[in-house]
Protein backbone atom coordinates (compact mmCIF):
# COMPACT_ATOMS: atom_id res chain seq x y z
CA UNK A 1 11.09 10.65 10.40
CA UNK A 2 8.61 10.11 7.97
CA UNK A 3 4.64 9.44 9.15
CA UNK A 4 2.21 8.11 7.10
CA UNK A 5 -1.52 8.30 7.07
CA UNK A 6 -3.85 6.25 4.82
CA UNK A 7 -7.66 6.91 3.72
CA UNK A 8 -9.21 5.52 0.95
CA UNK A 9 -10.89 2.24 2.86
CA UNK A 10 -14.67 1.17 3.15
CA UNK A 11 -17.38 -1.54 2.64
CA UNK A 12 -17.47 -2.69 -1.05
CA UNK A 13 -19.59 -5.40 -3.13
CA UNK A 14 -17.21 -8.04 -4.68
CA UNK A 15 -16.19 -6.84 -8.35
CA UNK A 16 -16.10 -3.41 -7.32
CA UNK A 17 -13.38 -0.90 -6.42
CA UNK A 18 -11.44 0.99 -3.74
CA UNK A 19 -8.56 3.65 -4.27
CA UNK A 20 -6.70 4.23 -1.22
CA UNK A 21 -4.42 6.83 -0.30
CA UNK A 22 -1.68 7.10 1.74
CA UNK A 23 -0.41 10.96 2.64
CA UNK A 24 3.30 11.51 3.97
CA UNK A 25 4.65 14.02 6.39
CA UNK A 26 8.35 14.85 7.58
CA UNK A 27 11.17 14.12 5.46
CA UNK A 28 11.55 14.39 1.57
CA UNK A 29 8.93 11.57 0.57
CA UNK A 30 10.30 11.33 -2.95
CA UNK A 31 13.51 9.53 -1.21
CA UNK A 32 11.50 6.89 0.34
CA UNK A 33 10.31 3.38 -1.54
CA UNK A 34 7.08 2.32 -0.61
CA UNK A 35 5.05 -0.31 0.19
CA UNK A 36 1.32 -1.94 1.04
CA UNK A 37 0.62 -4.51 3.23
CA UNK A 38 -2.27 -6.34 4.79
CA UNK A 39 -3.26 -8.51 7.29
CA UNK A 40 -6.62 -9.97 7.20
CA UNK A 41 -7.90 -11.74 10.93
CA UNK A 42 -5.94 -14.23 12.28
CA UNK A 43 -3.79 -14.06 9.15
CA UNK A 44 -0.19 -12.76 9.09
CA UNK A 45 0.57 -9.80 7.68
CA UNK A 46 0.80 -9.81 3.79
CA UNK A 47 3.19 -8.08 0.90
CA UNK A 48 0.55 -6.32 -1.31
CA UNK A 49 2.82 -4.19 -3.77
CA UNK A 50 5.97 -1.66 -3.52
CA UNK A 51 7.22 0.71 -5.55
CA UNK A 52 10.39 2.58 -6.28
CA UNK A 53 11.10 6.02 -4.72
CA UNK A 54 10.39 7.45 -8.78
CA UNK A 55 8.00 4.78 -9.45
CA UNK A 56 9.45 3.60 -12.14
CA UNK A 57 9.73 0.22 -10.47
CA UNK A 58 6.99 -1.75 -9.02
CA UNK A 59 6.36 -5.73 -7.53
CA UNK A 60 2.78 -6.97 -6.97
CA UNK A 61 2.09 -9.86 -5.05
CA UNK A 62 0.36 -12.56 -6.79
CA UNK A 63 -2.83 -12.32 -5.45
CA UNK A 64 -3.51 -8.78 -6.32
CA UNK A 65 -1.78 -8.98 -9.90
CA UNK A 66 -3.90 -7.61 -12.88
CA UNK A 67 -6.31 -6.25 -10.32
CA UNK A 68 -4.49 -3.68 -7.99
CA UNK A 69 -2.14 -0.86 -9.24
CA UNK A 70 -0.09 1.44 -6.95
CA UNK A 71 1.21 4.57 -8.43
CA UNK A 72 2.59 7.66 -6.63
CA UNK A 73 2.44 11.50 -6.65
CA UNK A 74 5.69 12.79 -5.48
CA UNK A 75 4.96 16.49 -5.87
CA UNK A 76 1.61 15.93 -3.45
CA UNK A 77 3.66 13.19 -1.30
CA UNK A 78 1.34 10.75 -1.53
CA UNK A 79 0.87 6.74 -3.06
CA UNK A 80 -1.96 4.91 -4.20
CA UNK A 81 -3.18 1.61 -4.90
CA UNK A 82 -5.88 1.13 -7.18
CA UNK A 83 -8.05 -1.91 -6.41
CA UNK A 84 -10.28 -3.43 -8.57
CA UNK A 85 -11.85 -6.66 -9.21
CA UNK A 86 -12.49 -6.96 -5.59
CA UNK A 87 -12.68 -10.37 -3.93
CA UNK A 88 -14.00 -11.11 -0.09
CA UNK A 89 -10.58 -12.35 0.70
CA UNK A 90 -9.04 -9.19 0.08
CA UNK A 91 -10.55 -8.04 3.47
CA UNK A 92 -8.09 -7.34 5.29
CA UNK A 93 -6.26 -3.88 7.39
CA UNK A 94 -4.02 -2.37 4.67
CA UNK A 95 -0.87 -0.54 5.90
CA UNK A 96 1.12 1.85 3.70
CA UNK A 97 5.13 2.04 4.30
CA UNK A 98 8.10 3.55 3.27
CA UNK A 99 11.48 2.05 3.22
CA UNK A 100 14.77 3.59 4.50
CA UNK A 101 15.86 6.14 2.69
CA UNK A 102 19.45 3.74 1.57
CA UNK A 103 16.98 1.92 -0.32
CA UNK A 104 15.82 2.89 -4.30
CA UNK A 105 13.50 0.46 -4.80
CA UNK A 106 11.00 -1.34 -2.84
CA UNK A 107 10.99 -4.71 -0.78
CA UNK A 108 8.47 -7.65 0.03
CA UNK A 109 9.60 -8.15 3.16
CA UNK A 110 7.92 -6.04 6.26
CA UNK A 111 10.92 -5.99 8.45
CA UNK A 112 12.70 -3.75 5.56
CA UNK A 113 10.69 -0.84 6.09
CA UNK A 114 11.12 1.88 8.55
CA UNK A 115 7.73 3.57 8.84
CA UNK A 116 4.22 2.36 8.97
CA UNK A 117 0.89 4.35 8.79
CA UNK A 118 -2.20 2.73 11.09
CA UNK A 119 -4.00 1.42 8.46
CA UNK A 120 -7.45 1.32 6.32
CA UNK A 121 -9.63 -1.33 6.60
CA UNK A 122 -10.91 -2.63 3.21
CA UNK A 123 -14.19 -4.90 3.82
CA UNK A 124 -15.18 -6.88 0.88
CA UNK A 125 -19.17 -8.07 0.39
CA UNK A 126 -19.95 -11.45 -1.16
């Protein structure tokens, strides 16, 4: 079992930036891939970025590309995503997850991860 918690979301002006943080508990987190997501209202959930369990490896969706980065601490058990460059549409709920352990690298696809954190909301001013 691996639970997740993220922090890191607020209100922000268009153009400006976020870093959120998602903290792991339980099992080894280095052995998990991991993932953001997002779902903005009455929009399905989106693939925001993953990265590999060293995170050497990484896939941005193309909305966020050149403008978010995720990155990860292994020794504090915890990943990031940079956001800059922020747009009103990227207002959304953002979810952290981590992929089953069988897995090396990340996934854009929701139903391939195992755990799921309860999310940040990220509110973006025009």
């Amino acid at each position: 079992q691996v639970q997740l918690v993220e922090s890191g979301g607020g209100l922000v002006q268009a153009g400006g930036s976020l870093r959120l943080s998602c903290a792991a508990t339980g099992r080894t987190f280095s052995g998990y891939a991991m993932g953001w997501f997002r779902r903005a209202p009455g929009k399905e959930r989106e693939f925001v970025v993953a990265i590999s369990r060293g995170g050497t490896s990484t896939y941005y969706g193309d909305s966020v590309k050149g403008r978010f980065t995720i990155s990860r601490d292994n020794a504090k058990n915890t990943v990031y995503l940079q956001m800059n460059s922020l747009k009103p549409e990227d207002t959304a709920v953002y979810y952290c997850a981590a992929r089953s352990a069988a897995y090396s690298r990340g996934s854009y696809y929701s139903d391939e991860y195992d755990y799921w954190g309860q999310g940040t909301q990220v509110t973006v001013s025009s």
